[in-house]
PDB file of N, CA and C in Angstrom:
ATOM      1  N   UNK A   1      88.631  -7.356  22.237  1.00  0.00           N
ATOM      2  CA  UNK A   1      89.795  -8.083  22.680  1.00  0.00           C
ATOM      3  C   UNK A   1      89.431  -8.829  23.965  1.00  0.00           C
ATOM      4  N   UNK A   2      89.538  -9.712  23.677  1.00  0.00           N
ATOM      5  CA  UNK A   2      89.108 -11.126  24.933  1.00  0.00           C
ATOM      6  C   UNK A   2      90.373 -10.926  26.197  1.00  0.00           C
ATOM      7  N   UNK A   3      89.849 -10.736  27.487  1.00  0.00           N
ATOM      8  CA  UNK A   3      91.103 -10.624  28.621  1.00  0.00           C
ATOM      9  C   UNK A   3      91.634 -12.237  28.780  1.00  0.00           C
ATOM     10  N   UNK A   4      93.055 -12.016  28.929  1.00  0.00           N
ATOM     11  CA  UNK A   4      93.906 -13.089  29.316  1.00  0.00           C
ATOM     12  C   UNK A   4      93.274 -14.464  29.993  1.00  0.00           C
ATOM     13  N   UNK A   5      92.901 -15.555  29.394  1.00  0.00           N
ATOM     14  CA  UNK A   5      92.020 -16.529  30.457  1.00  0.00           C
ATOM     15  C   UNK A   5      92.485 -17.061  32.013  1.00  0.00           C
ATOM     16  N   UNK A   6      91.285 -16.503  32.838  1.00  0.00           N
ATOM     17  CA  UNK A   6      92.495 -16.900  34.122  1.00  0.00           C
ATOM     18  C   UNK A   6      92.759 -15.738  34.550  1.00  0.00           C
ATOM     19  N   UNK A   7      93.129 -14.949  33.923  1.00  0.00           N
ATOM     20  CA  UNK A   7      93.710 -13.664  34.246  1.00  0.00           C
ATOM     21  C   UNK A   7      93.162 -12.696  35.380  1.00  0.00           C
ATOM     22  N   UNK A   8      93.924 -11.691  36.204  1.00  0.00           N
ATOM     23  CA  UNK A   8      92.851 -10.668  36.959  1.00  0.00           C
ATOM     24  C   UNK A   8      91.568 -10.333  36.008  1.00  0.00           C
ATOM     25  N   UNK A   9      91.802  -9.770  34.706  1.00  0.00           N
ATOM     26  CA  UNK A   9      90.841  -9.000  34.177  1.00  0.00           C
ATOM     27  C   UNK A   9      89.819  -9.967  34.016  1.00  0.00           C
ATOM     28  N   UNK A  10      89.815 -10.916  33.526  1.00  0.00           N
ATOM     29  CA  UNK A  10      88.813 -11.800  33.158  1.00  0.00           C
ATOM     30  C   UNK A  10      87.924 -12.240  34.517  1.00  0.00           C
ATOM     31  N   UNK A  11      89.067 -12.097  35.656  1.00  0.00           N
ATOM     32  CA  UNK A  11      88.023 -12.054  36.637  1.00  0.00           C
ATOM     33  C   UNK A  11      87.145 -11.425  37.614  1.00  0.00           C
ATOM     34  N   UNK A  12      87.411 -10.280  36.960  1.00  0.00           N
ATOM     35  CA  UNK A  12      86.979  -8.916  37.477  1.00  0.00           C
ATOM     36  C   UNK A  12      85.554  -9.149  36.611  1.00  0.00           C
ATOM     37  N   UNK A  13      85.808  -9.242  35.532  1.00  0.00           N
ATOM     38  CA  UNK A  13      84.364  -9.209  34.841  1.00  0.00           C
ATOM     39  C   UNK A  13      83.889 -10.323  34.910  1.00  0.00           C
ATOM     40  N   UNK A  14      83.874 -11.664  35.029  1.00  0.00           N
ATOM     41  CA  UNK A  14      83.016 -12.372  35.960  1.00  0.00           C
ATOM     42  C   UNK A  14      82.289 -12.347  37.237  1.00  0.00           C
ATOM     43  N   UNK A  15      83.483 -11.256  38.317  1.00  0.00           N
ATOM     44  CA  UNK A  15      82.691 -10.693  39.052  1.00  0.00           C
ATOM     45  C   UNK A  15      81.655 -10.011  39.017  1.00  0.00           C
ATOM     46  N   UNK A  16      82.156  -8.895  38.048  1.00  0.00           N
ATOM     47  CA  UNK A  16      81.152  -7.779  38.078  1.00  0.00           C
ATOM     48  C   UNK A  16      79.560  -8.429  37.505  1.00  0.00           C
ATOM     49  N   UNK A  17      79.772  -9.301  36.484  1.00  0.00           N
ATOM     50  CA  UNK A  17      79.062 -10.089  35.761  1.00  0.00           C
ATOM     51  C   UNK A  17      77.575 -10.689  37.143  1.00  0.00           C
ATOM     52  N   UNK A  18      78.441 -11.347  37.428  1.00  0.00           N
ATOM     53  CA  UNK A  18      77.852 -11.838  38.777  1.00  0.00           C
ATOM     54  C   UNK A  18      77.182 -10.816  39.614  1.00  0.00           C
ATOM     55  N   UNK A  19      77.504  -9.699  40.215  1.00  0.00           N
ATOM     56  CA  UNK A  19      77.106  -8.425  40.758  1.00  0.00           C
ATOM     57  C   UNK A  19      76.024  -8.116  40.171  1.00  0.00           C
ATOM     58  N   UNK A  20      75.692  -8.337  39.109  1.00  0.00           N
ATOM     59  CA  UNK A  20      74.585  -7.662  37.783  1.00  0.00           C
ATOM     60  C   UNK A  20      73.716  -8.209  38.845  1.00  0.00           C
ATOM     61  N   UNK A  21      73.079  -9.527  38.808  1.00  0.00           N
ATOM     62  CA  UNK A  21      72.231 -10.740  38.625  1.00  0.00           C
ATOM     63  C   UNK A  21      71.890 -11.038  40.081  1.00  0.00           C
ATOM     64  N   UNK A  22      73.306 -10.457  40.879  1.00  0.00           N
ATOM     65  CA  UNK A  22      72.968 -10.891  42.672  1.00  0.00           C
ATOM     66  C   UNK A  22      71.815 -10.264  43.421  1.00  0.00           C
ATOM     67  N   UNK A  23      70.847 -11.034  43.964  1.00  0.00           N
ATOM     68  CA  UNK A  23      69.591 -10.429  44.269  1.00  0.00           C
ATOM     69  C   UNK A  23      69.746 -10.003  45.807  1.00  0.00           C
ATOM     70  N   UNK A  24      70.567 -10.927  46.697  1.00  0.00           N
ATOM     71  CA  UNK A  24      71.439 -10.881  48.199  1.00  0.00           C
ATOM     72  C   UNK A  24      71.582  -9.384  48.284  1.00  0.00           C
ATOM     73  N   UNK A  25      72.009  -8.297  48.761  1.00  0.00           N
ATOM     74  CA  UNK A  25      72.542  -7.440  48.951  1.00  0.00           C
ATOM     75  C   UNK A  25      74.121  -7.385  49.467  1.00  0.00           C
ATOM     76  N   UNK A  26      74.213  -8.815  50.540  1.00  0.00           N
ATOM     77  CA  UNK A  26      75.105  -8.784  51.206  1.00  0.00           C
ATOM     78  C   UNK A  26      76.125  -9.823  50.551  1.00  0.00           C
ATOM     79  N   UNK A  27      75.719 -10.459  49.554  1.00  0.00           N
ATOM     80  CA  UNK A  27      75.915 -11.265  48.641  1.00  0.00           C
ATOM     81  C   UNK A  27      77.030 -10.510  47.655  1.00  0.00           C
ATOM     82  N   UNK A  28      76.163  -9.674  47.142  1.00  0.00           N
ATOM     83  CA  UNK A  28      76.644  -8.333  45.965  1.00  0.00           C
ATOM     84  C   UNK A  28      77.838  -7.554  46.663  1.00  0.00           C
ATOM     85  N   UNK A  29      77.943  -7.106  48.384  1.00  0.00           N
ATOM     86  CA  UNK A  29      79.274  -6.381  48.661  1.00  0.00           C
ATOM     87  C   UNK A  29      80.425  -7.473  48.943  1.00  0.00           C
ATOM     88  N   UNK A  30      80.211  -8.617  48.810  1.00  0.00           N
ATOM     89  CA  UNK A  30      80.847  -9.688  49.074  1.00  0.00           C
ATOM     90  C   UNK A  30      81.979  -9.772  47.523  1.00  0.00           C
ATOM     91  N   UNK A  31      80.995  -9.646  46.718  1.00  0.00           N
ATOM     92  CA  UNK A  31      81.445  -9.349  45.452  1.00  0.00           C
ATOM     93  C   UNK A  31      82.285  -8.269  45.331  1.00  0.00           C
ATOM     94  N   UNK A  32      81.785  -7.301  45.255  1.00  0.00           N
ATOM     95  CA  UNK A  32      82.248  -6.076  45.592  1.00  0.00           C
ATOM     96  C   UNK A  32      83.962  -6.170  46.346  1.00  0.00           C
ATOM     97  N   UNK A  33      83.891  -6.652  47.500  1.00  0.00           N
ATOM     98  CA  UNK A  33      84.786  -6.713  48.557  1.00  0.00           C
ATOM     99  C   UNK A  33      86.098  -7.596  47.188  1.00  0.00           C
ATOM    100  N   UNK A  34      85.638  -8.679  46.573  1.00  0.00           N
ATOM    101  CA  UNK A  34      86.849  -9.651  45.995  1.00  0.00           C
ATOM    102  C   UNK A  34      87.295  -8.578  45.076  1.00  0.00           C
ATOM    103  N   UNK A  35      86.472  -8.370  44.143  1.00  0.00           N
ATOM    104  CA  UNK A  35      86.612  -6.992  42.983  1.00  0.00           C
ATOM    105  C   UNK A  35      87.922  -5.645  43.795  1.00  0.00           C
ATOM    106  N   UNK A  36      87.442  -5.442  44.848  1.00  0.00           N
ATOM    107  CA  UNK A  36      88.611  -4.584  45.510  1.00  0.00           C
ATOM    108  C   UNK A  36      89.915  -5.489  45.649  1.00  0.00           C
ATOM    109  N   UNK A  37      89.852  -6.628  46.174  1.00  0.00           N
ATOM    110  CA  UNK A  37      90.884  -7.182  46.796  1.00  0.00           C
ATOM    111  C   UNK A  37      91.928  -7.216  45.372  1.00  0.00           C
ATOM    112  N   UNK A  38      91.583  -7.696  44.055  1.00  0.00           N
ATOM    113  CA  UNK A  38      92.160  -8.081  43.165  1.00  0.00           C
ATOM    114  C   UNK A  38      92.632  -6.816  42.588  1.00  0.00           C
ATOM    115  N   UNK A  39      91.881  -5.174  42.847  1.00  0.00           N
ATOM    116  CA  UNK A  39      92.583  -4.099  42.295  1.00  0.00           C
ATOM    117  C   UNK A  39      93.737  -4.307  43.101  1.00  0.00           C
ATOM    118  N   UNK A  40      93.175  -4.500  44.590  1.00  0.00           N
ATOM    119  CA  UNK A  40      94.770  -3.681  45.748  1.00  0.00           C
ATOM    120  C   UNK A  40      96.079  -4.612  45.104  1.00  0.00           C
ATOM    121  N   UNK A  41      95.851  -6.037  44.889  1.00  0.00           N
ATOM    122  CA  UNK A  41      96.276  -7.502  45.080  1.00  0.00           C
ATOM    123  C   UNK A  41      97.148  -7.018  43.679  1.00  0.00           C
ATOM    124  N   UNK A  42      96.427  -6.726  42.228  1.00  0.00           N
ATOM    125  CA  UNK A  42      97.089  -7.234  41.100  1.00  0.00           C
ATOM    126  C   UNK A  42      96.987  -5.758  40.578  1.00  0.00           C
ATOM    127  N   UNK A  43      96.167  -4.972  40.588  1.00  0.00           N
ATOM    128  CA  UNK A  43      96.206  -3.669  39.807  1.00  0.00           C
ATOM    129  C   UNK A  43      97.092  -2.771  40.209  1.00  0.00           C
ATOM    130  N   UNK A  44      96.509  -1.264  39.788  1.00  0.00           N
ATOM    131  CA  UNK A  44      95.581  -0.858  39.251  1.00  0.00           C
ATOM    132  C   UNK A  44      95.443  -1.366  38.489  1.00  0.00           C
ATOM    133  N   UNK A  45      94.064  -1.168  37.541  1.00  0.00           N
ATOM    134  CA  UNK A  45      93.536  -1.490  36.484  1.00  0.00           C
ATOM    135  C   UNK A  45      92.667   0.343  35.633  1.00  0.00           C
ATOM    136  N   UNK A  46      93.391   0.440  34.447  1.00  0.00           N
ATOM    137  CA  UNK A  46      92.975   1.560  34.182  1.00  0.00           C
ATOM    138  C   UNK A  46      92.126   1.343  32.491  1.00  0.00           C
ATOM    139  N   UNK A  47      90.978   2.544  32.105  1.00  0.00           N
ATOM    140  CA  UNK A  47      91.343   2.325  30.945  1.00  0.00           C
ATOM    141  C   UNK A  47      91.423   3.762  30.702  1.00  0.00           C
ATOM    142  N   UNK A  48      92.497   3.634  29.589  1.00  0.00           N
ATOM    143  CA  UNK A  48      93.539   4.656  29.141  1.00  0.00           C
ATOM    144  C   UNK A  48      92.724   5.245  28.067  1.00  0.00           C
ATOM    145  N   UNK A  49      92.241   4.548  26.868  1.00  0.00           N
ATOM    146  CA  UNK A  49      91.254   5.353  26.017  1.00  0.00           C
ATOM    147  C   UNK A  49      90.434   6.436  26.130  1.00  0.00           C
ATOM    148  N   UNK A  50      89.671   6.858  27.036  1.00  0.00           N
ATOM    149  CA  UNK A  50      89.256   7.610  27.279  1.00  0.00           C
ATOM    150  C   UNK A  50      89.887   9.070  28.008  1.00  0.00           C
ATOM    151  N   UNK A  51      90.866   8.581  28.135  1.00  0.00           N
ATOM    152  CA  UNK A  51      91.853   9.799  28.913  1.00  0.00           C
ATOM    153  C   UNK A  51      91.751  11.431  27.604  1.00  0.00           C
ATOM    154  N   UNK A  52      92.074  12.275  28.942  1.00  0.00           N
ATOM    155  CA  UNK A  52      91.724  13.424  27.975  1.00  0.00           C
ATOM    156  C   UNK A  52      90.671  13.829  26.522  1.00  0.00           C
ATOM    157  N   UNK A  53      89.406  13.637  27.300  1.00  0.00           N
ATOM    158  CA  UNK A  53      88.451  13.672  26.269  1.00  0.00           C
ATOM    159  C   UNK A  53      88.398  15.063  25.553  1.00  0.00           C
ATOM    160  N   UNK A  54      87.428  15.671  24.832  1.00  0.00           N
ATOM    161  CA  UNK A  54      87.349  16.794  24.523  1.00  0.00           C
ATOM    162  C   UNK A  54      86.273  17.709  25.347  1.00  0.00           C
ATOM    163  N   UNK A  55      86.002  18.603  25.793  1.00  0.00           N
ATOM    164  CA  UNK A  55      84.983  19.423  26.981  1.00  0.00           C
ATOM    165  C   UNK A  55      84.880  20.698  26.261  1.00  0.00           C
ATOM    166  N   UNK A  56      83.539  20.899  26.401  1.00  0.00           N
ATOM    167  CA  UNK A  56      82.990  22.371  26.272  1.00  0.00           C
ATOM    168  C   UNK A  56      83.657  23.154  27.365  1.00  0.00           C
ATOM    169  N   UNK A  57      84.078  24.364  27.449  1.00  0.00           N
ATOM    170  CA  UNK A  57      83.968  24.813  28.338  1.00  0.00           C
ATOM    171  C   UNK A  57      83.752  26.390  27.786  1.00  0.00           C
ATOM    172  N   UNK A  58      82.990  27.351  28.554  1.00  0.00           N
ATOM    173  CA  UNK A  58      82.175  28.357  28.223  1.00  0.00           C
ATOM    174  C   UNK A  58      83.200  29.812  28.522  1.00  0.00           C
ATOM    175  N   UNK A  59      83.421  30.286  27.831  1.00  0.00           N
ATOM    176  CA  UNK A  59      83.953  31.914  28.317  1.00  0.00           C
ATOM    177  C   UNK A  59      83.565  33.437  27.666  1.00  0.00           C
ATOM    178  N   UNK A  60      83.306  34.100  28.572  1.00  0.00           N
ATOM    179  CA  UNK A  60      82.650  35.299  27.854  1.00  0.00           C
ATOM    180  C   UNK A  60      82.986  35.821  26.762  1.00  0.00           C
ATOM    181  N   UNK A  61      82.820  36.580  26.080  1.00  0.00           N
ATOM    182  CA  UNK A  61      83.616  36.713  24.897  1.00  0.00           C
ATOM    183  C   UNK A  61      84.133  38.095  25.214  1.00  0.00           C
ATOM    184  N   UNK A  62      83.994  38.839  26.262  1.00  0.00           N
ATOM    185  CA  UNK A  62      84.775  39.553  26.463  1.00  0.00           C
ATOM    186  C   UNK A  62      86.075  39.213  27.380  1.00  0.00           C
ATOM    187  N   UNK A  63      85.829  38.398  28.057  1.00  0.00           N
ATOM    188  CA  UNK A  63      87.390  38.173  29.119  1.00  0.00           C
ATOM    189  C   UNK A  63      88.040  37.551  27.733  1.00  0.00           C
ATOM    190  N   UNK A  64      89.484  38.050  27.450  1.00  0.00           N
ATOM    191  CA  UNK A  64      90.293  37.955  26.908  1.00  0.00           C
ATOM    192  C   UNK A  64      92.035  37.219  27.350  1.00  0.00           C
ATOM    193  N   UNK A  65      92.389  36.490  26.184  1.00  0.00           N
ATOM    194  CA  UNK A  65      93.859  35.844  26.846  1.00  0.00           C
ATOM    195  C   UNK A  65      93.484  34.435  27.287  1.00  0.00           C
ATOM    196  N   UNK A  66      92.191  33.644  27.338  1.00  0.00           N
ATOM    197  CA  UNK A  66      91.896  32.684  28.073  1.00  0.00           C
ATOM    198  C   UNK A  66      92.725  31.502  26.721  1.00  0.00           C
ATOM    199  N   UNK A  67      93.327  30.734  27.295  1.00  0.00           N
ATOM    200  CA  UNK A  67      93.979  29.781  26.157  1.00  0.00           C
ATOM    201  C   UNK A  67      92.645  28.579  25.916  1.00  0.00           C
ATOM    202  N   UNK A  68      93.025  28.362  24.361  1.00  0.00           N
ATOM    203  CA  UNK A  68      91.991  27.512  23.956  1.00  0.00           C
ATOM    204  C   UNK A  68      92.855  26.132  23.323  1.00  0.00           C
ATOM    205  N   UNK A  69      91.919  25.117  23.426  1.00  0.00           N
ATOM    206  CA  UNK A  69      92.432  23.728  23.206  1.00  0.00           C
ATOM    207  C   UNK A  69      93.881  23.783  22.719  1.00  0.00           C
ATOM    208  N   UNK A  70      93.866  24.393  21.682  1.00  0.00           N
ATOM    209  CA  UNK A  70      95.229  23.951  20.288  1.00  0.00           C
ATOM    210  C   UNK A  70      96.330  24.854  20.943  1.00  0.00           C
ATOM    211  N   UNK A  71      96.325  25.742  22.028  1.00  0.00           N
ATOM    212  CA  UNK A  71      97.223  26.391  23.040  1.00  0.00           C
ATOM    213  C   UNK A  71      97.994  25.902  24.275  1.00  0.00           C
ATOM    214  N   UNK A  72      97.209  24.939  24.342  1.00  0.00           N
ATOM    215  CA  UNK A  72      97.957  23.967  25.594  1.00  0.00           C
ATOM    216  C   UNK A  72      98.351  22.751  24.918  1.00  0.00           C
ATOM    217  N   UNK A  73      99.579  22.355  25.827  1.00  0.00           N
ATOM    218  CA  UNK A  73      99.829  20.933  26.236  1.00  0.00           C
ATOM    219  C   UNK A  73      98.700  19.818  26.064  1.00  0.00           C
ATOM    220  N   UNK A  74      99.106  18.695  25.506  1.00  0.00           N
ATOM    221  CA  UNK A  74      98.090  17.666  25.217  1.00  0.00           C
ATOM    222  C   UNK A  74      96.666  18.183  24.803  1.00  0.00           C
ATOM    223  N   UNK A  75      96.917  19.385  24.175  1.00  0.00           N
ATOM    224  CA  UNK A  75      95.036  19.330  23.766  1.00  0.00           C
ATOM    225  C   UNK A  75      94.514  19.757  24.737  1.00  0.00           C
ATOM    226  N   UNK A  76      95.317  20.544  26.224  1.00  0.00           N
ATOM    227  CA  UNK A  76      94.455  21.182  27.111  1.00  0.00           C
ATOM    228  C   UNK A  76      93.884  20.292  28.515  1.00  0.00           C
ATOM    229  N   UNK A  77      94.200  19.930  29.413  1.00  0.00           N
ATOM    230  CA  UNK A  77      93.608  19.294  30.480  1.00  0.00           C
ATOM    231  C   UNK A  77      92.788  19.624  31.610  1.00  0.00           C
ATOM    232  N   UNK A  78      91.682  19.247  31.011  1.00  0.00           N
ATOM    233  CA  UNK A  78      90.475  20.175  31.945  1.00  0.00           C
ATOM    234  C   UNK A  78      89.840  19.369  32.992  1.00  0.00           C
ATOM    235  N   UNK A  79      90.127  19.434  34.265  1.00  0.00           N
ATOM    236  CA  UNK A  79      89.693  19.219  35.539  1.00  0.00           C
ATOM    237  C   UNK A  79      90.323  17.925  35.788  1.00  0.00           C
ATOM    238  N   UNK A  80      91.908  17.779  35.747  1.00  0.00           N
ATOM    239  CA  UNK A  80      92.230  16.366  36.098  1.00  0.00           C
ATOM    240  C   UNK A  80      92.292  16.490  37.984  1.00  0.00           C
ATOM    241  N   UNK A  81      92.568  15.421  38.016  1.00  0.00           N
ATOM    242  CA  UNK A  81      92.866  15.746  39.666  1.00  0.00           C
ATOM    243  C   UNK A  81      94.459  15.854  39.724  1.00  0.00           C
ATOM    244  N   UNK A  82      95.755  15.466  38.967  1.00  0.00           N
ATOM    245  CA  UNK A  82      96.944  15.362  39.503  1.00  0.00           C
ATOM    246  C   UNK A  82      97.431  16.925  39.236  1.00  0.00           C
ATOM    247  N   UNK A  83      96.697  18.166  38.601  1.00  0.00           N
ATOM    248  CA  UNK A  83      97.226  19.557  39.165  1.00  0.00           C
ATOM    249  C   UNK A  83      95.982  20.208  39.383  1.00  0.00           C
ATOM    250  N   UNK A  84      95.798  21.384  39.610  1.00  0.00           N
ATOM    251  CA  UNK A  84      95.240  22.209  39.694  1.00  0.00           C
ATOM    252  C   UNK A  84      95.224  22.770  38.508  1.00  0.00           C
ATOM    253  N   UNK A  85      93.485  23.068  37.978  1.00  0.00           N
ATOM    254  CA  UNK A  85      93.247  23.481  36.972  1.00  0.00           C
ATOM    255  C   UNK A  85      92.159  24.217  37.429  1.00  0.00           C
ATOM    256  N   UNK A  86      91.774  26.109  37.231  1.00  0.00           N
ATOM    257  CA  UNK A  86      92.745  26.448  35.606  1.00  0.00           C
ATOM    258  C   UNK A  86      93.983  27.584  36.320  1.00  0.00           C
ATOM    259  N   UNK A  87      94.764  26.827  37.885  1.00  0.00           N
ATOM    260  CA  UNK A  87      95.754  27.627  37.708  1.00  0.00           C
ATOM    261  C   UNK A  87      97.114  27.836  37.269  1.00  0.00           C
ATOM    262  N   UNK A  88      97.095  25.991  36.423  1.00  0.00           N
ATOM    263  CA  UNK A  88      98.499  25.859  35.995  1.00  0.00           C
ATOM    264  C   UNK A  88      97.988  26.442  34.441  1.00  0.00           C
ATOM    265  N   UNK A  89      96.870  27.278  34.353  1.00  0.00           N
ATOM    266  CA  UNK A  89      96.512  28.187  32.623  1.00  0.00           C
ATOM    267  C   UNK A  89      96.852  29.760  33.425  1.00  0.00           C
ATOM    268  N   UNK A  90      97.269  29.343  34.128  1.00  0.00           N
ATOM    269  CA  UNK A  90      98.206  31.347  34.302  1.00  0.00           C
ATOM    270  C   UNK A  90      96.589  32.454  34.038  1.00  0.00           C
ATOM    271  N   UNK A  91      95.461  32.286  34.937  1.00  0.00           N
ATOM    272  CA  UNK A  91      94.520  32.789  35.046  1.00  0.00           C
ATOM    273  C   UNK A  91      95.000  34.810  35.120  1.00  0.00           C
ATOM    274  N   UNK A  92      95.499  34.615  35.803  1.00  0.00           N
ATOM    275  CA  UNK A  92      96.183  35.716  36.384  1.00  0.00           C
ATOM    276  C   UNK A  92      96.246  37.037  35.050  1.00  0.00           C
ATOM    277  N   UNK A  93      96.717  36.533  33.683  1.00  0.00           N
ATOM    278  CA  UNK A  93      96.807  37.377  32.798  1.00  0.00           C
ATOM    279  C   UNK A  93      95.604  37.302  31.830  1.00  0.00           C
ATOM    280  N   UNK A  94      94.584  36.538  32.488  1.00  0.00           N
ATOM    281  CA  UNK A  94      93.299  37.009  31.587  1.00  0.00           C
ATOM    282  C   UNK A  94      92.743  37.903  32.417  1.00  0.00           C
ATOM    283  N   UNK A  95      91.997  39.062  30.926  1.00  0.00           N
ATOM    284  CA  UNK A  95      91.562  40.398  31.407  1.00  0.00           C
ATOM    285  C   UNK A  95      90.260  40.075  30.541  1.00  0.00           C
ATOM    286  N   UNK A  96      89.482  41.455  31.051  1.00  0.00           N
ATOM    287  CA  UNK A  96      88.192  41.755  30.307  1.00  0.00           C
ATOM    288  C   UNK A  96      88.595  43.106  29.084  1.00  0.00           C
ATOM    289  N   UNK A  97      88.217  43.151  27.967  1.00  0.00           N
ATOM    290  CA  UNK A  97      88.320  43.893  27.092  1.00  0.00           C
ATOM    291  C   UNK A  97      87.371  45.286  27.507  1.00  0.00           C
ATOM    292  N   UNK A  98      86.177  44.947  28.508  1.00  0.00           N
ATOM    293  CA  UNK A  98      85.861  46.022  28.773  1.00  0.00           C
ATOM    294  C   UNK A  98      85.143  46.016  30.257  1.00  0.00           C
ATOM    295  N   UNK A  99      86.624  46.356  31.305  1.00  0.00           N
ATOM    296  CA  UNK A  99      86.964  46.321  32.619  1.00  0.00           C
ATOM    297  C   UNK A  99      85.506  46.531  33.468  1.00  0.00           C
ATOM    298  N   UNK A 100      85.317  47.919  32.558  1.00  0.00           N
ATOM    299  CA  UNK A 100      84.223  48.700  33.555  1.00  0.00           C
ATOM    300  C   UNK A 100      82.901  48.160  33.473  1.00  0.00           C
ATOM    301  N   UNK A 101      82.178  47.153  32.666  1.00  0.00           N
ATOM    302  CA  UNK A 101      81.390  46.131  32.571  1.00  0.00           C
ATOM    303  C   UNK A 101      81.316  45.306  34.019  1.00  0.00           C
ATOM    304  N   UNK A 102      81.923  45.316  34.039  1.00  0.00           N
ATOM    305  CA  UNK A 102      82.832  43.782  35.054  1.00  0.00           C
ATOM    306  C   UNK A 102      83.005  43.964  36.498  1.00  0.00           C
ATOM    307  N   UNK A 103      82.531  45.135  36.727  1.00  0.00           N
ATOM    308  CA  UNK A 103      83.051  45.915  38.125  1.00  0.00           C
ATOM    309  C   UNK A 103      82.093  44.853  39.302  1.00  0.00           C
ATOM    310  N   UNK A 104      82.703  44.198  40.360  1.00  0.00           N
ATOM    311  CA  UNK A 104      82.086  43.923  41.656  1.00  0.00           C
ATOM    312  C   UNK A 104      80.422  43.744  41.540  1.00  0.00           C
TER     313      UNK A 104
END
């Protein structure tokens, strides 16, 4: 999908485009610097597709109670920044099946 002609987006990636190829250094944060101005100016600019991907994440097979993907909300949200994760997963009521393993 081609961005709006003219548009912020289209000129973000002409910038960035440009950034590739700039050999200047001071040239390239100059770039850099417009690329910001047009987030503060016209954005944010997000892309949404990728939101909530899918993640390994590893647990013993003895600690027990740990909720898995198809148990949470949206498929589970692992390490966003807008809460705290994993204490909005109620850590608190996962146990070990065999305590005395586990000791300190």
């Amino acid at each position: 999908m081609a961005p709006e002609p003219g548009g912020p987006v289209e000129r973000l990636w002409k910038l960035h485009d440009q950034s590739k190829t700039e050999a200047d250094e001071l040239a390239r944060h100059r770039l850099v610097w417009e690329i910001t101005k047009i987030h503060i100016k016209e954005g944010p600019f997000f892309q949404g597709s990728v939101s909530n991907s899918p993640e390994i994440v590893l647990v013993h097979q003895e600690l027990k109670n740990v909720p898995r993907r198809n148990n949470l909300a949206q498929g589970g949200f692992t390490a966003p920044w807008i809460h705290p994760t994993p204490a909005v997963y109620d850590p608190e009521v996962m146990f070990w099946s065999a305590p005395e393993k586990h000791k300190g």
